[in-house]
Protein backbone atom coordinates (compact mmCIF):
# COMPACT_ATOMS: atom_id res chain seq x y z
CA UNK A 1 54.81 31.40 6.01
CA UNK A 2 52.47 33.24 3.54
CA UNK A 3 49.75 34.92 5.12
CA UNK A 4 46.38 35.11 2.89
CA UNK A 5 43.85 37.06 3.23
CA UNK A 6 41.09 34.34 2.83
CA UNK A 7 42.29 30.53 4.16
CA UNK A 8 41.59 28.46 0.79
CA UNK A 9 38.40 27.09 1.23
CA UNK A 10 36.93 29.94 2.91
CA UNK A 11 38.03 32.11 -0.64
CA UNK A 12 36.31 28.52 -2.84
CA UNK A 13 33.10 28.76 -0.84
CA UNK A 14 33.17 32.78 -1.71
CA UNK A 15 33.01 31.81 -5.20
CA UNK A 16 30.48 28.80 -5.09
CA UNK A 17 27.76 31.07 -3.37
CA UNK A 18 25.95 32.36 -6.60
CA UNK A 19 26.43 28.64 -8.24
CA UNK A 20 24.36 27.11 -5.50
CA UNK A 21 21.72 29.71 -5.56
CA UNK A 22 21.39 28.83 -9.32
CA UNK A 23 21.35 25.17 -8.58
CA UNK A 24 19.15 25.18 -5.88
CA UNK A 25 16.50 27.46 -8.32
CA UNK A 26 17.08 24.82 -10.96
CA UNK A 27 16.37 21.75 -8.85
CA UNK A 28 13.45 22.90 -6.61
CA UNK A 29 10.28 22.81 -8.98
CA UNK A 30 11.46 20.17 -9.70
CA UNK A 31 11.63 18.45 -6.17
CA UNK A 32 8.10 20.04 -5.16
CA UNK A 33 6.50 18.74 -8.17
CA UNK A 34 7.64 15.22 -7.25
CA UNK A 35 6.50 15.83 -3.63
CA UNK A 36 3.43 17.37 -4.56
CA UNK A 37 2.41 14.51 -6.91
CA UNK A 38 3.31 12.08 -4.48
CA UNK A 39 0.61 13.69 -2.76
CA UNK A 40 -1.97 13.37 -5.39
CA UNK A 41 -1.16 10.01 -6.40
CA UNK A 42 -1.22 8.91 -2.89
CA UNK A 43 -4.53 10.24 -2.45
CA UNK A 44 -5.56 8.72 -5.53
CA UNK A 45 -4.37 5.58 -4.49
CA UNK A 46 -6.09 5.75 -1.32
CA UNK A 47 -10.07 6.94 -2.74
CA UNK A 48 -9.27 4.23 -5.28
CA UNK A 49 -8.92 1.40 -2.14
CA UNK A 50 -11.51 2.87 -0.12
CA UNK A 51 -14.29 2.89 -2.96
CA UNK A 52 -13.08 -1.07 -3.15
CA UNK A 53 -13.83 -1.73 0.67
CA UNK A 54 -16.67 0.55 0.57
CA UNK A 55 -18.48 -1.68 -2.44
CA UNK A 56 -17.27 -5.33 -0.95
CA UNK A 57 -18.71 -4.12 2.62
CA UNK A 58 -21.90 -2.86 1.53
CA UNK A 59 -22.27 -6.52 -0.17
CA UNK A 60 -21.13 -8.53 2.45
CA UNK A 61 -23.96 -6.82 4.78
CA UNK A 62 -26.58 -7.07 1.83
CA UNK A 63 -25.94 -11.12 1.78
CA UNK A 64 -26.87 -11.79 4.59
CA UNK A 65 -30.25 -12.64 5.69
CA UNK A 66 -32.67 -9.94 6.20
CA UNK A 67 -30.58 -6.98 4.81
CA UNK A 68 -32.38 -4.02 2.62
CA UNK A 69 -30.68 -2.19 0.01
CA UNK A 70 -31.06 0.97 2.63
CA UNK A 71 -28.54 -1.30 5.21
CA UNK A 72 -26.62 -1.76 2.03
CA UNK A 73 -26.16 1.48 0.80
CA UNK A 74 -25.62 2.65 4.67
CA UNK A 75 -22.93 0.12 5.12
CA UNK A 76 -20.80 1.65 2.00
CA UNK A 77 -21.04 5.10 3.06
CA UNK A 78 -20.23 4.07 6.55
CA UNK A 79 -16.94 3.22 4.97
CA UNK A 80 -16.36 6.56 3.07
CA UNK A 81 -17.03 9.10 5.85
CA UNK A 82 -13.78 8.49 7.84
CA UNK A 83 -12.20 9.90 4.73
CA UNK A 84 -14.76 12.66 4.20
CA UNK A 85 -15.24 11.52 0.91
CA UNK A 86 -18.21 13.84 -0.39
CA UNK A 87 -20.74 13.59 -3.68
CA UNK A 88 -20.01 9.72 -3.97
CA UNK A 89 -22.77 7.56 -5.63
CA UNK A 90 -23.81 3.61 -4.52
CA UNK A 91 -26.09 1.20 -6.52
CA UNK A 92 -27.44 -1.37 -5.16
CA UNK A 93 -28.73 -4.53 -7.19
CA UNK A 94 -31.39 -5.72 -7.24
CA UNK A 95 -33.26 -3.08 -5.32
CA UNK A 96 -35.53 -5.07 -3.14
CA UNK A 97 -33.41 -8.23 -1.28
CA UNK A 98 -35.54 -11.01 -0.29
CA UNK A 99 -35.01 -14.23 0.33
CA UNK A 100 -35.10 -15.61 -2.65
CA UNK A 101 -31.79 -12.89 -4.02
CA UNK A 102 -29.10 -14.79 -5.06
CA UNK A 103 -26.72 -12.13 -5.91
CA UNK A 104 -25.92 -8.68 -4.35
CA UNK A 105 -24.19 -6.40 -6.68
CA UNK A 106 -22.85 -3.15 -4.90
CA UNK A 107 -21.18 -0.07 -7.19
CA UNK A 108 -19.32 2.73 -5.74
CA UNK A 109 -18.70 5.47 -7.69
CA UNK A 110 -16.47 7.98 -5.84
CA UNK A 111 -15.47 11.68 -8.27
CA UNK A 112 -11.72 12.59 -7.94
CA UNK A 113 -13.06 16.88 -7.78
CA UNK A 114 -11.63 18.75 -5.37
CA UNK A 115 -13.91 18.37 -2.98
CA UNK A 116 -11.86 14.49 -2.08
CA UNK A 117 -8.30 15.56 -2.28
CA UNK A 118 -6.21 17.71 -0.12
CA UNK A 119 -5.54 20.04 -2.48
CA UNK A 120 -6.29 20.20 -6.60
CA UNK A 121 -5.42 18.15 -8.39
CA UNK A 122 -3.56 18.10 -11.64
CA UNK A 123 -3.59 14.92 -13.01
CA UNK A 124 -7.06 13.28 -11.82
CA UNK A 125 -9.46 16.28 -11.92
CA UNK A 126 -12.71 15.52 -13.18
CA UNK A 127 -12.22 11.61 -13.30
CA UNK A 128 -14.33 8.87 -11.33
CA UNK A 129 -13.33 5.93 -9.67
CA UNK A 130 -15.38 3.46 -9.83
CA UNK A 131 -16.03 -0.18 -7.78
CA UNK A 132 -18.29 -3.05 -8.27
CA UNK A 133 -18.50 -5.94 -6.28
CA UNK A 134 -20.46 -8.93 -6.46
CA UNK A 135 -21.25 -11.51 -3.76
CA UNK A 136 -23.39 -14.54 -4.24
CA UNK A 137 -25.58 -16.10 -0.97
CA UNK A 138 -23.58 -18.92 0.03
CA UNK A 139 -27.15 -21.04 -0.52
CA UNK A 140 -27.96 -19.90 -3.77
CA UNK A 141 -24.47 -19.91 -5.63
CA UNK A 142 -24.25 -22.42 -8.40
CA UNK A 143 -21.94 -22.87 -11.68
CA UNK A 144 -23.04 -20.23 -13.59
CA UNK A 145 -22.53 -17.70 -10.28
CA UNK A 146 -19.38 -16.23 -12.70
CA UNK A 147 -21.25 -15.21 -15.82
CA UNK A 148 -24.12 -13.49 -13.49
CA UNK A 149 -21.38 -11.67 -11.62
CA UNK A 150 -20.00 -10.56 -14.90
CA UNK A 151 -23.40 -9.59 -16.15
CA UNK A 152 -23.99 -7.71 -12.40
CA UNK A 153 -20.65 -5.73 -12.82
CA UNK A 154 -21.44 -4.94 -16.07
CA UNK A 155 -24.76 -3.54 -15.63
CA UNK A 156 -23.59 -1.76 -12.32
CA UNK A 157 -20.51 0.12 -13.95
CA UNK A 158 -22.42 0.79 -16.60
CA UNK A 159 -24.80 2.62 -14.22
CA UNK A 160 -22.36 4.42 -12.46
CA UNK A 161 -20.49 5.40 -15.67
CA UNK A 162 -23.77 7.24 -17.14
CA UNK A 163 -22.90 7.49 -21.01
CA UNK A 164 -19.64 4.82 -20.57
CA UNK A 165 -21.39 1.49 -19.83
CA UNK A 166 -20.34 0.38 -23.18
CA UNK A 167 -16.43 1.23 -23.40
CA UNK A 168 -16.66 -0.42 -19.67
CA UNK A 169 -18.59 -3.34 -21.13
CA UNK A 170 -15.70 -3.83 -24.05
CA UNK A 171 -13.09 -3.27 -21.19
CA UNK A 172 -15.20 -6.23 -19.09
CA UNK A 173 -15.21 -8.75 -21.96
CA UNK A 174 -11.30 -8.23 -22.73
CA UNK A 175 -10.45 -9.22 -18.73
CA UNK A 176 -13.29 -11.84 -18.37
CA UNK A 177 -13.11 -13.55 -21.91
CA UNK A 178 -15.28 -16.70 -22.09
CA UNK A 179 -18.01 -15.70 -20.08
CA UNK A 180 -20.97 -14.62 -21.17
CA UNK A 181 -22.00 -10.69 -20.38
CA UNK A 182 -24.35 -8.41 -20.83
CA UNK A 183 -26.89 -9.49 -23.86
CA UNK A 184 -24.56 -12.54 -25.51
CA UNK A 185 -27.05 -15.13 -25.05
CA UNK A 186 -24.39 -18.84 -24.98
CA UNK A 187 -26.67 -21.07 -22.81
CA UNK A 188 -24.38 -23.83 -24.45
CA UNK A 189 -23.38 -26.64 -22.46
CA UNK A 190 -21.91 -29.13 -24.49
């Protein structure tokens, strides 16, 4: 029996050493960009579902009776300081509830800076996300509750936005066509 100096696969995996070192400096950017934009995008994900609770909270506790707009605006940052969510912005409409407010419109503007993410980001820096949610007063909600919700949203993102309330107005009236918005004045009821 032939004796050799290296059994066979010990002498293959001799040779392969190099090749995997190559391999393995070819593949990992790539596999830590994937993991570290899973990151981002999960955090993302996550301000962008947290500025939604934060805006339907701080209207559910403006709706009912004897709220202000401070208990309003309270009630959505309550619900972005688990995250440590910094520099956000809420609007409250109208300012002053009463008794006779039919409609609390709450906006939640939360910026995507470093300051909310875990580490910088690359694909979301300098962006906002924004939330607006309308509620009507179980009372005081009638058949044209829709088009003022629309017209609430409107004016709220457009608030938060600063100099965008009219590409977010266009962006409004392609998802709710039909109803009226902003300054189209269709008080026809045929």
């Amino acid at each position: 029996m032939p004796k050799h100096r290296y059994p066979p696969r010990a002498h293959y995996a001799v040779r392969r050493r190099g090749a995997t070192i190559v391999e393995f400096a070819l593949t990992a950017p790539i596999l830590l960009m994937l993991v570290f934009a899973g990151i981002e995008f999960s955090r993302a994900n996550m301000l962008l579902h947290t500025a939604a609770i934060s805006a339907t909270e701080g209207a559910r506790k403006g709706i009912v009776s004897g709220a202000t707009a401070k208990d309003v605006k309270e009630a959505a940052f309550a619900e972005l300081q688990p995250l440590g969510i910094r520099s956000a912005r809420v609007i409250v409409k109208p300012d002053e509830i009463n008794p006779e407010t039919d409609m609390i419109t709450v906006g939640v503007c939360v910026p995507l800076t470093t300051d909310n993410f875990y580490m910088t980001p690359k694909f979301f820096l300098g962006e906002d996300v924004i939330k607006v949610v309308s509620i009507t007063r179980e009372a005081k909600s009638g058949k044209d509750a829709k088009a003022k919700a629309a017209a609430a949203t409107k004016s709220v993102a457009a608030d938060l936005a600063g100099g965008l309330g009219d590409a977010i107005g266009d962006v409004l009236d392609d998802l709710l066509p039909g109803l009226p918005l902003g300054g189209d004045d269709d008080d026809d009821d045929d």
